[in-house]
C-alpha atoms as a PDB file:
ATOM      1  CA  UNK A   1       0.105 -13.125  -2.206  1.00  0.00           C
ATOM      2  CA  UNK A   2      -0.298 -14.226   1.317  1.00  0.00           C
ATOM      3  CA  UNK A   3      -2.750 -13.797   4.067  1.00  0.00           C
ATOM      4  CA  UNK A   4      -1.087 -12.856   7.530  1.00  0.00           C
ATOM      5  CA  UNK A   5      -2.638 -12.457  11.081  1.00  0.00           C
ATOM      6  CA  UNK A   6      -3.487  -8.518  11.702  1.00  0.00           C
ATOM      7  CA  UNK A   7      -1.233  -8.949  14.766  1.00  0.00           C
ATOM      8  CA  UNK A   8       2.036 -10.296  12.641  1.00  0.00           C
ATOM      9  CA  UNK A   9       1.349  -6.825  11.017  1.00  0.00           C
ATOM     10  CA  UNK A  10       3.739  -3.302  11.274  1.00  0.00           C
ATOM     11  CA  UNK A  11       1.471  -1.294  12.884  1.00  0.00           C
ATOM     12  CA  UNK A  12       2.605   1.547  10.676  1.00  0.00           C
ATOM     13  CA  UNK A  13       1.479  -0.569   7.484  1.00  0.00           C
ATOM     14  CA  UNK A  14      -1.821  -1.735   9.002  1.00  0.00           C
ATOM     15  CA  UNK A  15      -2.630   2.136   9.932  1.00  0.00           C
ATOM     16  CA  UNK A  16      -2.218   2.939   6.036  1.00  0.00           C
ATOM     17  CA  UNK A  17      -3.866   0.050   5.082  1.00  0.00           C
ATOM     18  CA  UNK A  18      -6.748   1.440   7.202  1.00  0.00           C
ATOM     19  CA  UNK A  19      -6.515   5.061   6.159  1.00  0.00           C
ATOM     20  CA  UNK A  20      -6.816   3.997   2.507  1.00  0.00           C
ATOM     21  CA  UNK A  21     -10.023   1.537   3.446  1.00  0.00           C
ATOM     22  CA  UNK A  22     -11.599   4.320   5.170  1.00  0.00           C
ATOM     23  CA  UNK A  23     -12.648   5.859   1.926  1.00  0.00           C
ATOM     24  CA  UNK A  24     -14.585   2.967   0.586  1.00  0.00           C
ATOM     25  CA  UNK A  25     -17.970   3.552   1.811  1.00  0.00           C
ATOM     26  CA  UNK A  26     -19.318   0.510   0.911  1.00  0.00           C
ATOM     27  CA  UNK A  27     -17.143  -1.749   3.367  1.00  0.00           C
ATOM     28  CA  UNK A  28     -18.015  -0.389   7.288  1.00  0.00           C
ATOM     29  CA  UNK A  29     -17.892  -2.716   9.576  1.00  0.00           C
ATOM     30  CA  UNK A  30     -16.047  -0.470  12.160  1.00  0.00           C
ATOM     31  CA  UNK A  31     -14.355   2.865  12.298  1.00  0.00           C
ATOM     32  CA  UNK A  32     -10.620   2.289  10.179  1.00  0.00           C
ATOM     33  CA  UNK A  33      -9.039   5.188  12.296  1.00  0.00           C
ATOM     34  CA  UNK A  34      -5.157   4.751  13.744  1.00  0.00           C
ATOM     35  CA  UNK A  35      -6.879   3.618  17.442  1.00  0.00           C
ATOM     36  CA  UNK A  36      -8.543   0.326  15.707  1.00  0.00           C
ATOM     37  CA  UNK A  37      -5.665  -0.412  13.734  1.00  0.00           C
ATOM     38  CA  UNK A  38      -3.873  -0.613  17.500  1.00  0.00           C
ATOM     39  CA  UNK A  39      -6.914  -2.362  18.928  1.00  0.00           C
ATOM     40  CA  UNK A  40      -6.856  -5.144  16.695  1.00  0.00           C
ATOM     41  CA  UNK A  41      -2.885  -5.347  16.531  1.00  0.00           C
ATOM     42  CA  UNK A  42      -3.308  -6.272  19.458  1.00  0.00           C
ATOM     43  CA  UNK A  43      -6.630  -7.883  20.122  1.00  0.00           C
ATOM     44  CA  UNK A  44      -7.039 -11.281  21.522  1.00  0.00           C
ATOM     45  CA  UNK A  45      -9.932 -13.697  21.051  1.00  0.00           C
ATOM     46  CA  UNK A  46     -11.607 -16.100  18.948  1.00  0.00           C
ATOM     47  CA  UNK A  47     -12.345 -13.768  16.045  1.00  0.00           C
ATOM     48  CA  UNK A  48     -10.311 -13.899  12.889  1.00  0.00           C
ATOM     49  CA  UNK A  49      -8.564 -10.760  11.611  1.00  0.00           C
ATOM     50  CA  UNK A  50      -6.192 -11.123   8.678  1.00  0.00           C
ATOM     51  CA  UNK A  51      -4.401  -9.155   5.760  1.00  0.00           C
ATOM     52  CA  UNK A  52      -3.239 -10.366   2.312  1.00  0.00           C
ATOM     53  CA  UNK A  53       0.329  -9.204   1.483  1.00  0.00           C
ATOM     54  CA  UNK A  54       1.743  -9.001  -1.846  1.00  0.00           C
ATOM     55  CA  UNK A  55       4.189  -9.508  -3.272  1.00  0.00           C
ATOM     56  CA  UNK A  56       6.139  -6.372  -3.151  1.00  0.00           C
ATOM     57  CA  UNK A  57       4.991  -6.537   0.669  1.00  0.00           C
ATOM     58  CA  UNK A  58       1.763  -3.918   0.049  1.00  0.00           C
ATOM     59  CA  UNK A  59      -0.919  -4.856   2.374  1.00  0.00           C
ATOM     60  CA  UNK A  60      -3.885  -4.699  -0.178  1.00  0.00           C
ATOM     61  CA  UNK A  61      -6.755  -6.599   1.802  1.00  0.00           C
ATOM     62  CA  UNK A  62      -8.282  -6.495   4.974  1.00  0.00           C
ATOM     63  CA  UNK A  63     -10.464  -9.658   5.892  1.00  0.00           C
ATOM     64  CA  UNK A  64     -12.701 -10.573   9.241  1.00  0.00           C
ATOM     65  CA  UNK A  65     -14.529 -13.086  10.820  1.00  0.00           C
ATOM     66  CA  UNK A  66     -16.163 -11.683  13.968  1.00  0.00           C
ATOM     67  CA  UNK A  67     -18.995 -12.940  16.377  1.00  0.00           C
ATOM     68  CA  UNK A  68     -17.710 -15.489  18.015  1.00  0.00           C
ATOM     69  CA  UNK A  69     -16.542 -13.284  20.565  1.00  0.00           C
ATOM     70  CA  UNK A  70     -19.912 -12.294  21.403  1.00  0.00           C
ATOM     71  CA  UNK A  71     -21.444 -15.972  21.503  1.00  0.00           C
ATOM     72  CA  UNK A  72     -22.780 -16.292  17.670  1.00  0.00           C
ATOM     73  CA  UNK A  73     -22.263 -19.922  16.319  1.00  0.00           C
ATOM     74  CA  UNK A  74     -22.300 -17.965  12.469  1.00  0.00           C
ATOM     75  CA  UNK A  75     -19.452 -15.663  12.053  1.00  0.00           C
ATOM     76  CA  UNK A  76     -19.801 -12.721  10.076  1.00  0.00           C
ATOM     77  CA  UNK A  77     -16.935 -12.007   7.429  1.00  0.00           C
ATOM     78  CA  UNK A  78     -16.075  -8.903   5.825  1.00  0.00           C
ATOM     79  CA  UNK A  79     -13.590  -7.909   3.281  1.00  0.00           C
ATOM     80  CA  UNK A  80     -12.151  -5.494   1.340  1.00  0.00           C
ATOM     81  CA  UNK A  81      -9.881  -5.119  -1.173  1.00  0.00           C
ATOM     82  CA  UNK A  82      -7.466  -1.432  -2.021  1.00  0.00           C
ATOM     83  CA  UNK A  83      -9.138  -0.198  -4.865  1.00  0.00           C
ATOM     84  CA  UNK A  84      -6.226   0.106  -6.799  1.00  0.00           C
ATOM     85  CA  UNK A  85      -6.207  -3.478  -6.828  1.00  0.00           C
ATOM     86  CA  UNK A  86      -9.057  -4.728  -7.330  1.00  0.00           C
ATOM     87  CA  UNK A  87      -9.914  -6.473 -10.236  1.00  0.00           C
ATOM     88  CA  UNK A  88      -7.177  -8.788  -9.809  1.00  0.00           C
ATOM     89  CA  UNK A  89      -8.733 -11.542  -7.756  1.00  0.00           C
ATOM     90  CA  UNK A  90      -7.560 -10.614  -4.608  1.00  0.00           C
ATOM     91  CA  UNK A  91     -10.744 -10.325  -2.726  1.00  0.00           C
ATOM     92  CA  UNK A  92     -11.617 -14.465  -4.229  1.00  0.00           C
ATOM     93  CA  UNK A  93      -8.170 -15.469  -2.972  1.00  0.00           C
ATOM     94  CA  UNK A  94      -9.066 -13.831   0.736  1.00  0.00           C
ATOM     95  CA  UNK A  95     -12.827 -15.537   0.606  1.00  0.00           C
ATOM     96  CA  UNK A  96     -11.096 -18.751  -0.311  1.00  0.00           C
ATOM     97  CA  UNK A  97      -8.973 -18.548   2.676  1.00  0.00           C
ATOM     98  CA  UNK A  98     -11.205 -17.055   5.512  1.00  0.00           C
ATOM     99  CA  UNK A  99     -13.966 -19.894   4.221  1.00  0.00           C
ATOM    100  CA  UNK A 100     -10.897 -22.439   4.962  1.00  0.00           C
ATOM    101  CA  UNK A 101     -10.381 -20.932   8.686  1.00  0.00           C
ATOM    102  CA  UNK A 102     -14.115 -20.936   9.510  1.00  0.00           C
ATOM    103  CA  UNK A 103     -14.408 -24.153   8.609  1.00  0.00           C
ATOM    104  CA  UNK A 104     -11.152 -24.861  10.790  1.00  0.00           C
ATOM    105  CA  UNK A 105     -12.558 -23.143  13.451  1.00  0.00           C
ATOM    106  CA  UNK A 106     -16.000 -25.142  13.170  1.00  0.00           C
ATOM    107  CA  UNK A 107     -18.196 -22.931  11.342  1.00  0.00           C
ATOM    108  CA  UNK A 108     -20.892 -24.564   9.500  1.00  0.00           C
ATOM    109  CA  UNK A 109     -22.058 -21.024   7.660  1.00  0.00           C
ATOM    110  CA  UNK A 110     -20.873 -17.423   7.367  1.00  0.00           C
ATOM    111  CA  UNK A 111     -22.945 -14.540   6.882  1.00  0.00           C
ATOM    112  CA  UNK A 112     -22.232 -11.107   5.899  1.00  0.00           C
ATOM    113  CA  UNK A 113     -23.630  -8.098   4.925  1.00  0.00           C
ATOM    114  CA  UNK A 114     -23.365  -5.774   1.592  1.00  0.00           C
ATOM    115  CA  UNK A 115     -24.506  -2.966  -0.188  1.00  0.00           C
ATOM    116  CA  UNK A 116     -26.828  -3.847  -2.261  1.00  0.00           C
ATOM    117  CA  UNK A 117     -25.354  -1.496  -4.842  1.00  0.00           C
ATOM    118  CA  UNK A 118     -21.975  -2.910  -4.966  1.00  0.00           C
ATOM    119  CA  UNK A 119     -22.975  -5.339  -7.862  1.00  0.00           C
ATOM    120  CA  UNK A 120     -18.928  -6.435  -7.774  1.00  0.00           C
ATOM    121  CA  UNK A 121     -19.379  -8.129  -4.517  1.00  0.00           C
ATOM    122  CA  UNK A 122     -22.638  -9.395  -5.000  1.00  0.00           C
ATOM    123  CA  UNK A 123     -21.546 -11.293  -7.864  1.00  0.00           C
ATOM    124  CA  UNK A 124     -18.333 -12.365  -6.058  1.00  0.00           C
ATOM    125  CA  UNK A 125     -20.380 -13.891  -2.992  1.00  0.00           C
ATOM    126  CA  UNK A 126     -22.731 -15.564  -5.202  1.00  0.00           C
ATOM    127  CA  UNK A 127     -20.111 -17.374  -6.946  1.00  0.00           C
ATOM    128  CA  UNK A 128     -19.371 -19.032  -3.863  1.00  0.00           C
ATOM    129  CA  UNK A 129     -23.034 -20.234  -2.728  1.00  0.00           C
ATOM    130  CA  UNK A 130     -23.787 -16.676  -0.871  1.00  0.00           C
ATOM    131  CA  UNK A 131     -27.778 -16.385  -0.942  1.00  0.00           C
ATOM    132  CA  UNK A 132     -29.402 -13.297   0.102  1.00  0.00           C
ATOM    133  CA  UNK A 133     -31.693 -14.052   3.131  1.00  0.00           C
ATOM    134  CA  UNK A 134     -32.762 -10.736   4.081  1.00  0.00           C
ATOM    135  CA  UNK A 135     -32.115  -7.014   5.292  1.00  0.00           C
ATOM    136  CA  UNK A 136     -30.273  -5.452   8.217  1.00  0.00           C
ATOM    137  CA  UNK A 137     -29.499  -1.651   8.403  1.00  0.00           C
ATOM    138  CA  UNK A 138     -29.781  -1.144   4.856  1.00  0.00           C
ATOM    139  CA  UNK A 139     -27.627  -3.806   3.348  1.00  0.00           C
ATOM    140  CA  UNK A 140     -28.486  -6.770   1.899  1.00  0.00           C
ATOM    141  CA  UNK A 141     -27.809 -10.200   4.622  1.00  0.00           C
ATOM    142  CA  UNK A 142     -26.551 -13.439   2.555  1.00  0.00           C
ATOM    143  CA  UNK A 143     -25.292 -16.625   4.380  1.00  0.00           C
ATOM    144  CA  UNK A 144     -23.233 -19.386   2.678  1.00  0.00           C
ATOM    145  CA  UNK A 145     -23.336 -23.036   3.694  1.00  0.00           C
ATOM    146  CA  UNK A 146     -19.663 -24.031   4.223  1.00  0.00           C
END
């Protein structure tokens, strides 16, 4: 596996990549339709937008840090993993790795947000320090120190 900037991406790839995330309602962070897979092939800024290739060259993860763009010192990082692989460790490998470029980039905490239902992720996050802190639109907020 390897994790690859969205923009060193085939945009045809990253658009099925987005069609297939679109059905997980429990990872929304913004719309997965053909127009933001163009927007962030091509977007340029200090937020972090990557993919995790495998080995047969799937794309099978989509990761994020965002806010910095909009002035926020705490990123907030999402990811999600194809749910015909999960299970496999992928989405550990990808938090490993987008912990390693926050921290590169300064970051002295991320945040994100989950459903409080997806017990899977929960118990992912807290693995690596995530505490919950609150709640914001529905979903449980946890922050992690880096």
């Amino acid at each position: 596996m390897i994790v690859k900037p969205i923009q060193a991406i085939e945009i045809g790839s990253l658009r099925q990549l987005f069609l297939d995330l679109d059905q997980d309602a429990n990872f929304t962070p913004h719309s997965f339709g053909s127009a933001e897979a163009d927007r962030l092939r091509n977007y340029v800024g200090r937020d972090l937008y990557r993919v995790v290739e495998a080995a047969d060259a799937n794309l099978v993860a989509y990761g994020m840090l965002r806010g910095w763009d909009e002035g926020f010192p705490v990123p907030s990082l999402g990811i999600a993993v194809r749910a015909a692989y999960r299970g496999r460790g992928i989405g550990r490998f990808l938090l490993e790795e987008l912990h390693a470029l926050a921290k590169d980039a300064g970051a002295l905490q991320v945040r994100l947000r989950v459903n409080p239902n997806n017990l899977p992720a929960i118990s992912l996050y807290a693995r690596f320090g995530y505490k919950a802190v609150g709640e914001e639109r529905g979903q449980m907020v946890m922050l992690c120190d880096l």
